[in-house]
C-alpha atoms as a PDB file:
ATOM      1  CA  UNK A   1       8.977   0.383  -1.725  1.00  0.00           C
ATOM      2  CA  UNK A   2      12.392  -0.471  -1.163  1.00  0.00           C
ATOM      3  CA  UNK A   3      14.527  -3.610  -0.374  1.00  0.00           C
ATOM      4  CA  UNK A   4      16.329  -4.850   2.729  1.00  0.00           C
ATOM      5  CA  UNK A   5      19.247  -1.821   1.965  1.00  0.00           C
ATOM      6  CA  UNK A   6      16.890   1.198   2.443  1.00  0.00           C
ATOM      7  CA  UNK A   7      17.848   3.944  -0.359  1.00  0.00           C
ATOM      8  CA  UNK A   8      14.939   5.894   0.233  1.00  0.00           C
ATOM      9  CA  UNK A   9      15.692   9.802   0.246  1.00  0.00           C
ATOM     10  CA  UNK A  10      14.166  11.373   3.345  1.00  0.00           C
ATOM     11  CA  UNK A  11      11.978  14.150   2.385  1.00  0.00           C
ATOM     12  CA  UNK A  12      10.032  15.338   5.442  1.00  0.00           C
ATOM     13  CA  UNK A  13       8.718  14.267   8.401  1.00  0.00           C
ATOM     14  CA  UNK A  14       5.468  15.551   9.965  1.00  0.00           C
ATOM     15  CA  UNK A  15       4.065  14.763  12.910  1.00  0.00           C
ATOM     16  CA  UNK A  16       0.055  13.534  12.688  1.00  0.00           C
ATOM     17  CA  UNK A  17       0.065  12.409  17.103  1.00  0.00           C
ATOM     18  CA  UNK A  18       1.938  11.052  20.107  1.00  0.00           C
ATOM     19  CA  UNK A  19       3.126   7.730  18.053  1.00  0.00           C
ATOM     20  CA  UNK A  20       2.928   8.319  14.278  1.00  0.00           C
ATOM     21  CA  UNK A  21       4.365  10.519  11.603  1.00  0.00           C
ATOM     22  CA  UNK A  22       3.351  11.354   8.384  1.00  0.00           C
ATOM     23  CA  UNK A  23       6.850  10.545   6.104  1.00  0.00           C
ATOM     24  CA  UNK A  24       7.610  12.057   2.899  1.00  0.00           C
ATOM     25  CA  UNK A  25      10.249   9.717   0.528  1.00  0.00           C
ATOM     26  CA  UNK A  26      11.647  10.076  -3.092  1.00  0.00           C
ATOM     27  CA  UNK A  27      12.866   6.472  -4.008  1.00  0.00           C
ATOM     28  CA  UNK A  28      12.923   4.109  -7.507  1.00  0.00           C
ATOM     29  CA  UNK A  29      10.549   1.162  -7.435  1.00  0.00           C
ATOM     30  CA  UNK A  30      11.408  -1.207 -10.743  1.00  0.00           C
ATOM     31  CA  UNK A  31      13.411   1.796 -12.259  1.00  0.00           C
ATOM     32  CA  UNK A  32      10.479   4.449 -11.435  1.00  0.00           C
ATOM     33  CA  UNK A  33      10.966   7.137  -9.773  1.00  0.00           C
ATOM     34  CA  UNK A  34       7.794   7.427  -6.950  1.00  0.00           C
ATOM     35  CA  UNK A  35       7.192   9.486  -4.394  1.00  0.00           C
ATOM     36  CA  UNK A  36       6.402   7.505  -0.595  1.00  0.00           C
ATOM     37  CA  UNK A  37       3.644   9.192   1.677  1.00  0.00           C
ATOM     38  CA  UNK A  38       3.196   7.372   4.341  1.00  0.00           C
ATOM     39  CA  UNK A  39       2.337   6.707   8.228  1.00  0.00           C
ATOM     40  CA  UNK A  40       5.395   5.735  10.516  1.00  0.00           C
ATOM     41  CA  UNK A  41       4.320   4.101  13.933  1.00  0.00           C
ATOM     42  CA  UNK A  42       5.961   3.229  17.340  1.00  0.00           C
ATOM     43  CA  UNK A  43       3.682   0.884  18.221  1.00  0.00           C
ATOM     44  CA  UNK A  44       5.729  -1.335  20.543  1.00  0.00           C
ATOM     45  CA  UNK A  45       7.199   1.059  22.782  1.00  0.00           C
ATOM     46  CA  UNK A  46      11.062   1.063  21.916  1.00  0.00           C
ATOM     47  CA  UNK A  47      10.887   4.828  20.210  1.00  0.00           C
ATOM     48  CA  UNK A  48      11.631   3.390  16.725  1.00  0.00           C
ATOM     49  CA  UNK A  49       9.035   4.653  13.815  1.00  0.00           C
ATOM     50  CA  UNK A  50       8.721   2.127  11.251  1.00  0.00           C
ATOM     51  CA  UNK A  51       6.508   2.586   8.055  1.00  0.00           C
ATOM     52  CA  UNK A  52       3.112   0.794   8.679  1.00  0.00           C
ATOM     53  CA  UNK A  53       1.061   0.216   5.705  1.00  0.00           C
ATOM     54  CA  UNK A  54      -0.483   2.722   5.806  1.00  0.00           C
ATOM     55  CA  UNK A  55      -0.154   5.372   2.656  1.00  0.00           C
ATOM     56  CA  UNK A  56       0.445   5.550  -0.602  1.00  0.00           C
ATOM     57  CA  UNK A  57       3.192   5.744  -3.361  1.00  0.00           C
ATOM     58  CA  UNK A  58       3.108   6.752  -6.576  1.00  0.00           C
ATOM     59  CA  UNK A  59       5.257   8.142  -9.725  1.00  0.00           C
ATOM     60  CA  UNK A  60       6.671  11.659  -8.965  1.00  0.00           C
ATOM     61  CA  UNK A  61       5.074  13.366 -12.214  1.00  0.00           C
ATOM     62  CA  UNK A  62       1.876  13.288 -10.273  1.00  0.00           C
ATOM     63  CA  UNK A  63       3.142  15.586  -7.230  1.00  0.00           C
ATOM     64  CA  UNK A  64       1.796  18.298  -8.680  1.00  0.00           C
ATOM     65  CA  UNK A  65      -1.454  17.295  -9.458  1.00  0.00           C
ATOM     66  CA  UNK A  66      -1.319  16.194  -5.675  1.00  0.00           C
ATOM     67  CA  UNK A  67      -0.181  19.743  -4.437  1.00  0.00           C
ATOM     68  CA  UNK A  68      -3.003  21.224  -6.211  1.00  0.00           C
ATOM     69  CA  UNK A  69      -5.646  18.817  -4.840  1.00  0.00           C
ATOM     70  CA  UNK A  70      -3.906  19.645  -1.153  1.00  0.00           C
ATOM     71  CA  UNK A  71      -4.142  23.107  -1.918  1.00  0.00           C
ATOM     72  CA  UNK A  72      -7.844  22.838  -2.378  1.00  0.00           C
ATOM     73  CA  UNK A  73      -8.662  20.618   0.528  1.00  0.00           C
ATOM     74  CA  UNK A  74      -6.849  23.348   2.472  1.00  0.00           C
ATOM     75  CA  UNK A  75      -9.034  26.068   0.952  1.00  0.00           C
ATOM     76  CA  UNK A  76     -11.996  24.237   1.726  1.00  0.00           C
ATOM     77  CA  UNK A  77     -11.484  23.748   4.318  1.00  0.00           C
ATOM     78  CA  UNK A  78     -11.095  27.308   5.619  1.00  0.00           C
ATOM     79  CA  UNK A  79     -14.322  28.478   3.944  1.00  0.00           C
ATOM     80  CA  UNK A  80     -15.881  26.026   5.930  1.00  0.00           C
ATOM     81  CA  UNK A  81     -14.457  27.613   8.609  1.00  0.00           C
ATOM     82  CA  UNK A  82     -15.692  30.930   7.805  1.00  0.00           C
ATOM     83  CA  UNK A  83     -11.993  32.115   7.759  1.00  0.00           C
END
């Protein structure tokens, strides 16, 4: 989403296995501000995560649409459960 100079503000980092994260980023692409979801990957072995292409961006008005969808996905998932 971002050029060579990385301005990309860190949100969170969660961890989805041994060798990828899940990254959370606020940055401006063309003068929008987006949200950045996506998988970081040490694939090569020197410890370094770098964002694969894996995930998805998109304008930050639709986080909460996004939280709600989570939300039920979550909830779902629990009554599938039985919990």
């Amino acid at each position: 989403m971002t050029d060579a100079a990385d301005t990309a503000t860190l949100v969170a980092k969660v961890r989805k296995n041994g060798h990828e994260d899940i990254v959370v980023r606020l940055d401006t692409y063309h003068g929008v501000d987006c949200c950045d979801v996506r998988v970081f990957a040490d694939y090569d072995g020197t410890g370094e995560r770098r964002p694969t292409r894996k995930g998805v961006a998109f304008r930050v008005d639709v986080i909460p649409a996004l939280i709600e969808a989570l939300h039920a996905a979550a909830e779902a998932y629990q009554e599938a459960q039985g919990r």
